[in-house]
N, C-alpha and C. Protein backbone atom coordinates (compact mmCIF):
# COMPACT_ATOMS: atom_id res chain seq x y z
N UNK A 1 -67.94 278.72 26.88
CA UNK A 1 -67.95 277.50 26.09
C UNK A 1 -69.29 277.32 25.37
N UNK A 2 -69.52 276.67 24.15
CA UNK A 2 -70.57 276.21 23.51
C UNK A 2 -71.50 275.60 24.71
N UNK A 3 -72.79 275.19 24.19
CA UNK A 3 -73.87 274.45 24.71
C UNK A 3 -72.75 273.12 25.14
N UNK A 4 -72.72 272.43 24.05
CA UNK A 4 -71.92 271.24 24.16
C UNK A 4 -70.84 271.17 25.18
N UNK A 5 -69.80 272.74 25.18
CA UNK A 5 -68.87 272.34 25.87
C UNK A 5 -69.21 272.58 27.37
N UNK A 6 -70.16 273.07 27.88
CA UNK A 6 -70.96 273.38 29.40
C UNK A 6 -71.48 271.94 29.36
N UNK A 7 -72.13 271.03 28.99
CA UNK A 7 -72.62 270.10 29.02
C UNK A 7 -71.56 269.09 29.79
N UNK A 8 -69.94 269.01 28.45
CA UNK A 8 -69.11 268.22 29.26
C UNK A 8 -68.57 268.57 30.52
N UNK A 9 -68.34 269.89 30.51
CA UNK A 9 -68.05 270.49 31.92
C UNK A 9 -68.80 269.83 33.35
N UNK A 10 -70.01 269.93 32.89
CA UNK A 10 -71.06 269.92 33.82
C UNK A 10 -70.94 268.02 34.09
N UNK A 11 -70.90 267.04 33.11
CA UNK A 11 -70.81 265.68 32.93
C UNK A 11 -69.56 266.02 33.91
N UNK A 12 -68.26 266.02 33.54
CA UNK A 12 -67.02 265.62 34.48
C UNK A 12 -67.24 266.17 35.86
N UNK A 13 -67.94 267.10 36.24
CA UNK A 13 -68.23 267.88 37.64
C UNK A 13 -69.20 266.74 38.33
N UNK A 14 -70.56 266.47 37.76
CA UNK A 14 -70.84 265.27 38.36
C UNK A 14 -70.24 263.94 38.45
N UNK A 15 -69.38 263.46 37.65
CA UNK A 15 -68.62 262.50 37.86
C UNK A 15 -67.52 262.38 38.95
N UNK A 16 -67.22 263.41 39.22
CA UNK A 16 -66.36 263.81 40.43
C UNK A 16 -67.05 263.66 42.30
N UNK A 17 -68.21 263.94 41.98
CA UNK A 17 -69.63 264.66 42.84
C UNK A 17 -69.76 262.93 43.53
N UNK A 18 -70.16 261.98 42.38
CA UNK A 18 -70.56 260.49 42.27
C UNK A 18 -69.43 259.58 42.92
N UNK A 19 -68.31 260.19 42.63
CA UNK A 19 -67.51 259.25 43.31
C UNK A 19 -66.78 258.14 42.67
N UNK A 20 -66.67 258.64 41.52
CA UNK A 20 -65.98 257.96 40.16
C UNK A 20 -64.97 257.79 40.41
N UNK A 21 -64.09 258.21 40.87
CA UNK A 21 -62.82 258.27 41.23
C UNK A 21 -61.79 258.16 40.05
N UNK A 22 -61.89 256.58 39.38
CA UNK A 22 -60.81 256.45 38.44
C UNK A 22 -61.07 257.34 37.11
N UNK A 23 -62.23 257.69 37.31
CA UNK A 23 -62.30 258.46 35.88
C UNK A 23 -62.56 260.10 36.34
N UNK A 24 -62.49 260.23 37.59
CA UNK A 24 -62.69 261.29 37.25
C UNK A 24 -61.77 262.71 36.79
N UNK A 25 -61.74 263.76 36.53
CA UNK A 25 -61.07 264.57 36.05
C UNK A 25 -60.05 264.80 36.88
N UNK A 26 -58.98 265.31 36.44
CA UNK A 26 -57.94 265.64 37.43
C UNK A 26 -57.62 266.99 38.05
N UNK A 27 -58.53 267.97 37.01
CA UNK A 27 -58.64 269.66 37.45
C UNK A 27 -60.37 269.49 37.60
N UNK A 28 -60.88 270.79 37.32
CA UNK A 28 -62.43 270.97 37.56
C UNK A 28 -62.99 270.91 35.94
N UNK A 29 -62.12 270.66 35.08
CA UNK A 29 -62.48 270.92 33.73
C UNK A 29 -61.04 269.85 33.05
N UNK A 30 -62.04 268.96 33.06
CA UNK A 30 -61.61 267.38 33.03
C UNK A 30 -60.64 267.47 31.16
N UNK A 31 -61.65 268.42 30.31
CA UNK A 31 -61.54 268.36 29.11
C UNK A 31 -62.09 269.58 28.21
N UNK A 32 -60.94 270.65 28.32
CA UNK A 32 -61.48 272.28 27.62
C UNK A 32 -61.86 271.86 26.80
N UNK A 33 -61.68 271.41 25.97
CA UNK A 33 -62.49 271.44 24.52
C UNK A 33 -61.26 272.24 23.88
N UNK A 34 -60.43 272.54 24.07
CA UNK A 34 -59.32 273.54 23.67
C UNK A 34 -58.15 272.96 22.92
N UNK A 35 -58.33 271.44 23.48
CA UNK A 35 -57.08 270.60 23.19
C UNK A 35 -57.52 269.49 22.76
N UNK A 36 -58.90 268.98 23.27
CA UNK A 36 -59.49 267.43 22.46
C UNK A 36 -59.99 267.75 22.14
N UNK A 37 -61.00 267.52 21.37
CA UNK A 37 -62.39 267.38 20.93
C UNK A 37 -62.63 266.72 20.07
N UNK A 38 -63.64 266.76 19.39
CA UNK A 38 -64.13 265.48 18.40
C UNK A 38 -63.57 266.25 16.65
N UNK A 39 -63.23 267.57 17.03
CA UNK A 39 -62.46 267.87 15.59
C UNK A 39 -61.27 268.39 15.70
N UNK A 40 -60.46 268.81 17.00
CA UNK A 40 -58.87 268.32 17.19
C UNK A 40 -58.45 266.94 17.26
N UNK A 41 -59.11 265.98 17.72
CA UNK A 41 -58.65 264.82 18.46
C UNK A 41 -58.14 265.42 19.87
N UNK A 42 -57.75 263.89 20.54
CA UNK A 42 -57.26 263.36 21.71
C UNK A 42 -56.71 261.93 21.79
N UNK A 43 -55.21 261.55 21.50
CA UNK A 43 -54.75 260.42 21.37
C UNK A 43 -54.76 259.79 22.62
N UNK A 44 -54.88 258.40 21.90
CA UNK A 44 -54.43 257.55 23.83
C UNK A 44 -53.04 257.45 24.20
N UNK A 45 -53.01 257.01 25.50
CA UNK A 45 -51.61 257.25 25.71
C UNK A 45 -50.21 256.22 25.38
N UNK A 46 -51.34 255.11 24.62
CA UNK A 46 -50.13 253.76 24.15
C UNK A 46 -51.21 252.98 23.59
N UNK A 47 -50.61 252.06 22.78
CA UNK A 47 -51.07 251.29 22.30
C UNK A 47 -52.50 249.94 22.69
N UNK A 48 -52.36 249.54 23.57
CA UNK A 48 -52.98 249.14 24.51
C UNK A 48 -54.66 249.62 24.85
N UNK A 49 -55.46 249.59 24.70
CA UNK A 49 -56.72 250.44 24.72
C UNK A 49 -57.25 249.36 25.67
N UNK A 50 -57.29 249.70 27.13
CA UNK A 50 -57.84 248.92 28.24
C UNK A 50 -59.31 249.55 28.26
N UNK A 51 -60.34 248.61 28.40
CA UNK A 51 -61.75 249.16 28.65
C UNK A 51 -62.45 248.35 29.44
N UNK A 52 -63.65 248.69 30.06
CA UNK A 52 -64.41 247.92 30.94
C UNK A 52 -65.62 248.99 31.02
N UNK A 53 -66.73 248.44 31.92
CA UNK A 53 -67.97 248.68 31.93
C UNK A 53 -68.12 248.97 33.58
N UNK A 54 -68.29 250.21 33.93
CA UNK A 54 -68.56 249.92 35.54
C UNK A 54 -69.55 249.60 36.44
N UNK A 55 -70.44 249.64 35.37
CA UNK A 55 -72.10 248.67 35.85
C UNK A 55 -72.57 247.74 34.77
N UNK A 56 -72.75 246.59 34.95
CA UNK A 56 -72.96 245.28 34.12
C UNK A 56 -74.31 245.68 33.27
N UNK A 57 -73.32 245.40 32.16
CA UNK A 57 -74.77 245.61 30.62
C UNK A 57 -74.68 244.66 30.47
N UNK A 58 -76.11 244.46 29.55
CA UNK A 58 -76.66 243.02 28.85
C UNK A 58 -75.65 242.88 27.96
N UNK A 59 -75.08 241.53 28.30
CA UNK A 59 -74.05 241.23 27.21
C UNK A 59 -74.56 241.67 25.89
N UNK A 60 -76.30 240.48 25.11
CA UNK A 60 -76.80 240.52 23.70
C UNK A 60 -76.54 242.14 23.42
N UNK A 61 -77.31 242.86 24.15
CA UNK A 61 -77.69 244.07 23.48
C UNK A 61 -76.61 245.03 23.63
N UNK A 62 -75.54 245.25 24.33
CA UNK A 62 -74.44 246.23 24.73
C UNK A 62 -73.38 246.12 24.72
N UNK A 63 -73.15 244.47 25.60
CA UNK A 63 -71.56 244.32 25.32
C UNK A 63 -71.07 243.60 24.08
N UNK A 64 -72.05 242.87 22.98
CA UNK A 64 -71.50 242.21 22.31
C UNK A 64 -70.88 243.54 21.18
N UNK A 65 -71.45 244.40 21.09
CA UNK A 65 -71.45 245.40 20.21
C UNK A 65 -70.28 246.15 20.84
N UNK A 66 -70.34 246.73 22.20
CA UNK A 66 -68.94 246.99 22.84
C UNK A 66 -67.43 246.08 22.28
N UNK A 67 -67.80 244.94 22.83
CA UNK A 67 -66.51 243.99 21.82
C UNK A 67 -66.29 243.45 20.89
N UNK A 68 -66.87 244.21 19.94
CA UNK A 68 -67.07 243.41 18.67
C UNK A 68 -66.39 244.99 18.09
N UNK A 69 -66.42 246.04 18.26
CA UNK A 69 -66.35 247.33 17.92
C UNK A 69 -64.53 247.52 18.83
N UNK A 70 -64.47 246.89 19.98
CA UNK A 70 -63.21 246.84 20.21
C UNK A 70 -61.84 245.41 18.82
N UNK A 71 -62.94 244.37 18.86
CA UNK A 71 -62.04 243.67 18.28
C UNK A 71 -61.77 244.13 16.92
N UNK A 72 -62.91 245.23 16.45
CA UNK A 72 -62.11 245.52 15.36
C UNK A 72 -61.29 246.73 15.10
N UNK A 73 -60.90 247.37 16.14
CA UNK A 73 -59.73 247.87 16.52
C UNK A 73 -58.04 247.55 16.48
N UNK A 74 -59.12 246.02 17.12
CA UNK A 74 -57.50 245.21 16.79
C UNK A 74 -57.35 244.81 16.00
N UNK A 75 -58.70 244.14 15.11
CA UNK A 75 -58.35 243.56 13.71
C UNK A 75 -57.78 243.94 12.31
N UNK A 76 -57.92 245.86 12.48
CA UNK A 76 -57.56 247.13 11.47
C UNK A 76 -56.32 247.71 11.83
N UNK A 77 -56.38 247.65 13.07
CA UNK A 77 -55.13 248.90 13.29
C UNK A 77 -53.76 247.90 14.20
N UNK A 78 -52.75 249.05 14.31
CA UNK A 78 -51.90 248.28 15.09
C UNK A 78 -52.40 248.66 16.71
N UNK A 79 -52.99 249.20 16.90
CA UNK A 79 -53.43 249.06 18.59
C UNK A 79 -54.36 247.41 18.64
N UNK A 80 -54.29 247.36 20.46
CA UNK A 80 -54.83 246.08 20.65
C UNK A 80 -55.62 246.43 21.89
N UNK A 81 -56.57 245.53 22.66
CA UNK A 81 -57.46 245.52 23.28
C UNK A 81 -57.84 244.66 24.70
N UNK A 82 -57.72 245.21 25.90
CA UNK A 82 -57.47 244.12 26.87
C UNK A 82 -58.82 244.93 27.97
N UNK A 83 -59.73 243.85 28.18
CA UNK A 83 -60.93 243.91 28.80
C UNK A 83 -60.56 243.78 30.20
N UNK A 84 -60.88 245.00 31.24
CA UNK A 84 -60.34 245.24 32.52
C UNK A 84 -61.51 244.96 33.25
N UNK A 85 -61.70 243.87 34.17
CA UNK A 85 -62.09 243.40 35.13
C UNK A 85 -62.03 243.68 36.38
N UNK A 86 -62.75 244.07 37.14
CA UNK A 86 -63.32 245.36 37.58
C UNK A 86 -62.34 246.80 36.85
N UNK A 87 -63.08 248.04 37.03
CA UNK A 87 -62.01 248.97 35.93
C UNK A 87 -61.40 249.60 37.04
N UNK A 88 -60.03 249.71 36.77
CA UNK A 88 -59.08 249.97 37.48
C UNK A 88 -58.24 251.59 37.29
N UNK A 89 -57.82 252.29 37.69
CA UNK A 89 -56.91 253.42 37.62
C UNK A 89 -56.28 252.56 36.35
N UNK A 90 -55.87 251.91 35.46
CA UNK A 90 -54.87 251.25 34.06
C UNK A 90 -56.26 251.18 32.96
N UNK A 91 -57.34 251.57 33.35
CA UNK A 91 -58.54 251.37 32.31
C UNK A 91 -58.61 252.57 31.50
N UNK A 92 -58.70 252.43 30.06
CA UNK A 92 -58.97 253.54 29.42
C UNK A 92 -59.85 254.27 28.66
N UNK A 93 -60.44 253.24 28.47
CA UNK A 93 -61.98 253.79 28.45
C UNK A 93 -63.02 253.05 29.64
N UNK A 94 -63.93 253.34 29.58
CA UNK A 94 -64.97 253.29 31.11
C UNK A 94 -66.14 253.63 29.90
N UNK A 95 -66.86 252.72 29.98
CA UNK A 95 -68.39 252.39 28.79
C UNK A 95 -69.83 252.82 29.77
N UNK A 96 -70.33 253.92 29.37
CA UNK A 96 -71.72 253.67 30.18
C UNK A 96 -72.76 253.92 29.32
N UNK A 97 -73.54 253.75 29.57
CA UNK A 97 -75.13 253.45 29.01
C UNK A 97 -75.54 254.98 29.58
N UNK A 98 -76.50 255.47 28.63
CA UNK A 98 -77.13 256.90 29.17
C UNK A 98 -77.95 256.93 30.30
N UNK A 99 -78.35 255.46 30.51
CA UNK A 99 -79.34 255.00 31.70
C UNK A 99 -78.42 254.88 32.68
N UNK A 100 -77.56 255.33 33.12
CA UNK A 100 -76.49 254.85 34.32
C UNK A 100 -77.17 256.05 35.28
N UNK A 101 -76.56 255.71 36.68
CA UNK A 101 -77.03 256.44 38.02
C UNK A 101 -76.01 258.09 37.77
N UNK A 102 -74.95 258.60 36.78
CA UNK A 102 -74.64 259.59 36.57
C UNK A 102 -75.33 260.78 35.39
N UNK A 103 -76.03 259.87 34.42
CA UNK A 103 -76.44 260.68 33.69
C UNK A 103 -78.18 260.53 34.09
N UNK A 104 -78.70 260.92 35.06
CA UNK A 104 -79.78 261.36 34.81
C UNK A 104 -80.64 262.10 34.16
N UNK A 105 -80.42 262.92 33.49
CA UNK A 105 -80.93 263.62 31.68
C UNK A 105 -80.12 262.92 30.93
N UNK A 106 -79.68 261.27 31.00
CA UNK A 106 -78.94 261.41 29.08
C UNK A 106 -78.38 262.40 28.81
N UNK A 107 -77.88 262.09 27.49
CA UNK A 107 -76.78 262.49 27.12
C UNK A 107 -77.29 264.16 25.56
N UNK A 108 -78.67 263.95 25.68
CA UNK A 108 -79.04 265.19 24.86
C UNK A 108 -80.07 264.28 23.66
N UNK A 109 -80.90 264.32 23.47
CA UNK A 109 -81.87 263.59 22.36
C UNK A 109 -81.50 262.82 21.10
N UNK A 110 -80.21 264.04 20.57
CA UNK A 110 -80.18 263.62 19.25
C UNK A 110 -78.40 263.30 19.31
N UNK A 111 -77.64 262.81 20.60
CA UNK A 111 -76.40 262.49 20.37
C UNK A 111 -76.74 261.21 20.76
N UNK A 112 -75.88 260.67 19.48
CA UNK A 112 -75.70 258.75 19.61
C UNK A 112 -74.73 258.89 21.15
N UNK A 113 -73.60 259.01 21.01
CA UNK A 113 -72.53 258.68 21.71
C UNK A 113 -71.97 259.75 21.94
N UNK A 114 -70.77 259.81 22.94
CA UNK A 114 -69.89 260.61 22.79
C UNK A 114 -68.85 260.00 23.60
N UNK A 115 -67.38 260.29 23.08
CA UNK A 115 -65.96 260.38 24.36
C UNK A 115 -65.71 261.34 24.90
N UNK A 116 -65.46 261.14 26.27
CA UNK A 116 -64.96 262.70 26.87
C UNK A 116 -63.71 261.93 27.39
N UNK A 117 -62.08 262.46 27.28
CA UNK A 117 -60.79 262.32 27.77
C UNK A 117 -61.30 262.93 29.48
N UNK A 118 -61.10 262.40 30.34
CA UNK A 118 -61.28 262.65 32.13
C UNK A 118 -60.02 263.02 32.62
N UNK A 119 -59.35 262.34 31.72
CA UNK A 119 -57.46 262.16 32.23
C UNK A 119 -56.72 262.67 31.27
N UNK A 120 -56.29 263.90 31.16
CA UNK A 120 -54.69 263.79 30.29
C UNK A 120 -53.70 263.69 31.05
N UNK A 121 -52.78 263.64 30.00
CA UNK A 121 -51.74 262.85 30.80
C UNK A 121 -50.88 264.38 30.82
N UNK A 122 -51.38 265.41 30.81
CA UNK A 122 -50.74 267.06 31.47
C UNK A 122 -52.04 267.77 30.71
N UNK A 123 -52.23 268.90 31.70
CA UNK A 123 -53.34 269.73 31.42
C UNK A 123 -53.46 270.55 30.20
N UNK A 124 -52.34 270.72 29.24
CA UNK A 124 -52.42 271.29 27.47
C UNK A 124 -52.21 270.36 26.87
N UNK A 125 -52.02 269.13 27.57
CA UNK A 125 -51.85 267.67 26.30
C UNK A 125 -52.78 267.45 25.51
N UNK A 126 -52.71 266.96 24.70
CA UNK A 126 -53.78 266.36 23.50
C UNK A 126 -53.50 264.53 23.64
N UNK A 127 -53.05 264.29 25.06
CA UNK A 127 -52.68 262.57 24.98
C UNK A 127 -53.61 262.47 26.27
N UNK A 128 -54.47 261.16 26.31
CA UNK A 128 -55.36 260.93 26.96
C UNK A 128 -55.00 259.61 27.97
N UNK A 129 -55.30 259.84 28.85
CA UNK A 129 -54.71 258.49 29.93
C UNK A 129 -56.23 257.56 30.15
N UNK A 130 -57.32 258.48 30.74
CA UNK A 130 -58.13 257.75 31.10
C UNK A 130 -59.67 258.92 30.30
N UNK A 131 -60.81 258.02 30.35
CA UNK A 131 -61.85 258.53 29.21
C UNK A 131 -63.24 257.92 29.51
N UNK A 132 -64.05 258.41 29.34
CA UNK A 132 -65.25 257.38 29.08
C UNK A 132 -65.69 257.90 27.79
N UNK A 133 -66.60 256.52 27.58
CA UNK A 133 -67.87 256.41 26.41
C UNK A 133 -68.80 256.16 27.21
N UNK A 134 -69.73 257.26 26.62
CA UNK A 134 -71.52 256.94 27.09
C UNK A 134 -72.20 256.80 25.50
N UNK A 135 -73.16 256.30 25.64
CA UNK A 135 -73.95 255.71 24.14
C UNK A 135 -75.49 256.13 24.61
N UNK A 136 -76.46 256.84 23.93
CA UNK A 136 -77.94 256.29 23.73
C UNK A 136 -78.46 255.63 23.81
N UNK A 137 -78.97 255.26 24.72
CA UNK A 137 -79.87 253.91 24.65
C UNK A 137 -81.02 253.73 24.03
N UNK A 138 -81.77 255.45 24.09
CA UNK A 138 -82.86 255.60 23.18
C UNK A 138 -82.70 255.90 21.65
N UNK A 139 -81.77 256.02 20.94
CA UNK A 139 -81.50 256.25 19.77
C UNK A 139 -80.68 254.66 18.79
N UNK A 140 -80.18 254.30 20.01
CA UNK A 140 -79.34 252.76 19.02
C UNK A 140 -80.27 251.78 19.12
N UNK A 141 -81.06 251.78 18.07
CA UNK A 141 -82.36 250.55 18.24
C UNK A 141 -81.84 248.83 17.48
N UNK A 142 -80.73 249.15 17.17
CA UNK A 142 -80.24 247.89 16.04
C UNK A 142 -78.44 248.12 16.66
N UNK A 143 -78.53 246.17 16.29
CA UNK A 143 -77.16 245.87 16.59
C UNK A 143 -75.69 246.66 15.92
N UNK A 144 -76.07 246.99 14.74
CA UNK A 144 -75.67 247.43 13.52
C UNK A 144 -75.27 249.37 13.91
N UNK A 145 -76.46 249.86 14.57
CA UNK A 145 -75.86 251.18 14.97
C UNK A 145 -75.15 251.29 16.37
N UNK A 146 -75.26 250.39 17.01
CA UNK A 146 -74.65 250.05 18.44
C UNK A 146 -73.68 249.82 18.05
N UNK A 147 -72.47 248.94 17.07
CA UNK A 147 -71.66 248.34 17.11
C UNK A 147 -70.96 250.20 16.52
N UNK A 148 -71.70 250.42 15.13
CA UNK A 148 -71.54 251.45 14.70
C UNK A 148 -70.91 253.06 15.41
N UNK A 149 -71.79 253.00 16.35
CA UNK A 149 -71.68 254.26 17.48
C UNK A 149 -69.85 254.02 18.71
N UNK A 150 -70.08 252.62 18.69
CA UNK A 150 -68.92 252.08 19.54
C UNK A 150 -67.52 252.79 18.89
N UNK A 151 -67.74 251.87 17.83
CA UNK A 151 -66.73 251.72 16.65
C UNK A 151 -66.48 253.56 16.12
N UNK A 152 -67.23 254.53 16.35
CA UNK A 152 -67.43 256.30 16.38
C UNK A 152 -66.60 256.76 17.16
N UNK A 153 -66.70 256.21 18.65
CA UNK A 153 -66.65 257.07 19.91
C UNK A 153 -65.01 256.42 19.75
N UNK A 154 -64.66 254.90 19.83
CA UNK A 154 -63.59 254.07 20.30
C UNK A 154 -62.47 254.67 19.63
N UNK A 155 -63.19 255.74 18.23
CA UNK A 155 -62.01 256.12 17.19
C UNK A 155 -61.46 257.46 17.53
N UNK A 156 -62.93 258.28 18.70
CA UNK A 156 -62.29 259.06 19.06
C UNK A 156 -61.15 259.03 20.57
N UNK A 157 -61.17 258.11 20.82
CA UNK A 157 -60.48 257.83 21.68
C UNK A 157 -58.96 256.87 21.40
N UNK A 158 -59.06 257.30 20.34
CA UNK A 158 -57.77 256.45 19.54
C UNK A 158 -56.92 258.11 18.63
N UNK A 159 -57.37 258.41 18.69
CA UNK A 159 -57.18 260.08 18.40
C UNK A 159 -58.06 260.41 17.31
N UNK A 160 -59.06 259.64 16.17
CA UNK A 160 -59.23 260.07 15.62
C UNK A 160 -60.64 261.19 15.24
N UNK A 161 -60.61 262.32 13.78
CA UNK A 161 -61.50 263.35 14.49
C UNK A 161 -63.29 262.69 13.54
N UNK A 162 -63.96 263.48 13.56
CA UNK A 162 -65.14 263.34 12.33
C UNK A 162 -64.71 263.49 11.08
N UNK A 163 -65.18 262.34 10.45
CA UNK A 163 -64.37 262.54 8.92
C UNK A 163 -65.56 261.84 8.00
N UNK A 164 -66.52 262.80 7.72
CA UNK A 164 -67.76 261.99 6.60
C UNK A 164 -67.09 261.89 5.55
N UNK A 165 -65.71 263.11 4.61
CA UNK A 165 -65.07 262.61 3.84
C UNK A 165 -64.24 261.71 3.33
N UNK A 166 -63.55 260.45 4.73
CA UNK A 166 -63.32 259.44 4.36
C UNK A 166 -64.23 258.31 4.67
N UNK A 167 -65.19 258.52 5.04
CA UNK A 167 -66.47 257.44 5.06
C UNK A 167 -66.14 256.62 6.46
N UNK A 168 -66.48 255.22 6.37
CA UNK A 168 -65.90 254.90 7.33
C UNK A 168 -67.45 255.16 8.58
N UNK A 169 -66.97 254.52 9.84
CA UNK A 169 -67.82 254.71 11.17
C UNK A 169 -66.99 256.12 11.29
N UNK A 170 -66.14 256.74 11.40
CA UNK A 170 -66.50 258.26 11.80
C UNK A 170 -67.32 259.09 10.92
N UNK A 171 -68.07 258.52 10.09
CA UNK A 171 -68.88 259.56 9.60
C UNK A 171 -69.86 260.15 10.88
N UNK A 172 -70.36 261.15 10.96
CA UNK A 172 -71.52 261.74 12.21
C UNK A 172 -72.96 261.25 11.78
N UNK A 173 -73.84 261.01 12.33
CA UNK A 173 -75.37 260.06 12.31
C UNK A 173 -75.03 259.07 12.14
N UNK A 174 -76.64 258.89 11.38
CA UNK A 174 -76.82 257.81 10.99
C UNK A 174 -76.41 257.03 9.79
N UNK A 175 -75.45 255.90 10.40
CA UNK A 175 -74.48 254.98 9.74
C UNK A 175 -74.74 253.48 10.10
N UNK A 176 -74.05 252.91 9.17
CA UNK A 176 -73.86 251.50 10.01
C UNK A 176 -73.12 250.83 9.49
N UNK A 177 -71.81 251.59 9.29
CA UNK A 177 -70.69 250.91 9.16
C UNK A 177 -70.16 251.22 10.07
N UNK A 178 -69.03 249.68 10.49
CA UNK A 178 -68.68 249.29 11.64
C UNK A 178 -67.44 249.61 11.73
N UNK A 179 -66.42 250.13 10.48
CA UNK A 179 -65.11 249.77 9.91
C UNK A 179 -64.92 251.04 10.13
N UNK A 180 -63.08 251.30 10.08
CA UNK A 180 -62.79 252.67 10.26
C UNK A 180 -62.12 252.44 9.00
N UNK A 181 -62.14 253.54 7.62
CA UNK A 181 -61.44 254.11 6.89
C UNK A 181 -60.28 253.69 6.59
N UNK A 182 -59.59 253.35 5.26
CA UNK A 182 -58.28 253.13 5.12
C UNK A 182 -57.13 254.42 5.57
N UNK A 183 -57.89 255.88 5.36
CA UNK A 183 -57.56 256.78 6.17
C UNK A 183 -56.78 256.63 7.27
N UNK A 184 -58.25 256.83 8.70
CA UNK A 184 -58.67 256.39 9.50
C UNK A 184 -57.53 255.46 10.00
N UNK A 185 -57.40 254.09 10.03
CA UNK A 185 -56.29 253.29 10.19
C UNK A 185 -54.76 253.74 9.61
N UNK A 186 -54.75 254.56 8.73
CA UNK A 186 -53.53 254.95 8.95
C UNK A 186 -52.99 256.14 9.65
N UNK A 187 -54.00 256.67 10.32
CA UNK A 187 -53.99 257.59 10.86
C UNK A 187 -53.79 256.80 12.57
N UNK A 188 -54.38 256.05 12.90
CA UNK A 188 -54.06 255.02 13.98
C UNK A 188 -52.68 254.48 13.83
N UNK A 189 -52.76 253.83 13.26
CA UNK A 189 -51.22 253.17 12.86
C UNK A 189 -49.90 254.23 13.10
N UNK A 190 -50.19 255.29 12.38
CA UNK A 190 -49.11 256.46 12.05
C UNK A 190 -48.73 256.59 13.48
N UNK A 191 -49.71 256.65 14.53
CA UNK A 191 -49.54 257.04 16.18
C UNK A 191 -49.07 255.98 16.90
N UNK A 192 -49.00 254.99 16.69
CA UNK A 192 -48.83 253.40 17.64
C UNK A 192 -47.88 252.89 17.15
């Protein structure tokens, strides 16, 4: 596998190690890279995009940008958004901060964010049950690329891939638009 794809390998192996349980992978290789990735996709598994946080972030600086990047999920597309209290085996994304007790090296210097699928819903699927987002903490210095990076990762976890040609928050860097693509949303829509 690439640098990158040993990296996620190595991320879902400690997540397993930690005691993650609901997120963690269901084989030893949570996510080949063979079937998701950030330029195949990985759809969710319904409409519904359940998320939660499994260690409490500062609302100002993390979660407002977390739900503000979910509500406009719901506000663009036909998927919708239900905030899981404590996160449960029904949660579908799982949000962490690079500062969490699993990533002790962060997530690599120059990556904002990333999704990794933990769960498919069968081991050659391209449909995702359960997932996390981790974000930079040292790289998102403004509300604007936080909401931005959310609104990146949340799309890959909605199936969609990197697309600088339809503009939009999946463009890759530095951005700070919050919006996904008329594309983009119909490319959501088309699936839900």
């Amino acid at each position: 596998p690439s640098p990158m794809g040993r990296f996620v390998i190595a991320l879902a192996a400690a997540l397993v190690v930690s005691g993650l349980g609901m997120f963690a992978p269901t084989s030893a290789v949570a996510d080949d890279f063979g079937t998701c990735s950030s330029t195949t996709g990985c759809r969710a598994d319904d409409a519904n995009m359940d998320y939660c946080t499994p260690y409490a972030w500062d609302p100002t600086v993390w979660g407002a940008p977390f739900v503000a990047a979910m509500m406009n999920l719901d506000s663009q597309t036909d998927m919708y958004d239900t905030y899981m209290a404590p996160c449960t085996s029904q949660t579908d994304i799982g949000g962490y901060l690079d500062t969490s007790p699993e990533y002790p090296n962060g997530i690599g210097a120059t990556t904002r964010g990333l999704f990794l699928c933990t769960k498919k819903v069968a081991s050659n699927s391209t449909t995702c049950d359960q997932g996390l987002l981790v974000v930079n903490t040292s790289l998102l210095t403004s509300y604007e690329q936080r909401q931005k990076t959310f609104c990146h990762e949340i799309g890959h976890a909605a199936g969609l891939t990197h697309g600088s040609t339809y503009g939009g928050c999946m463009v890759s860097g530095s951005s700070t638009n919050v919006t996904y693509s008329a594309h983009h949303v119909a490319h959501i829509n088309a699936n839900y």
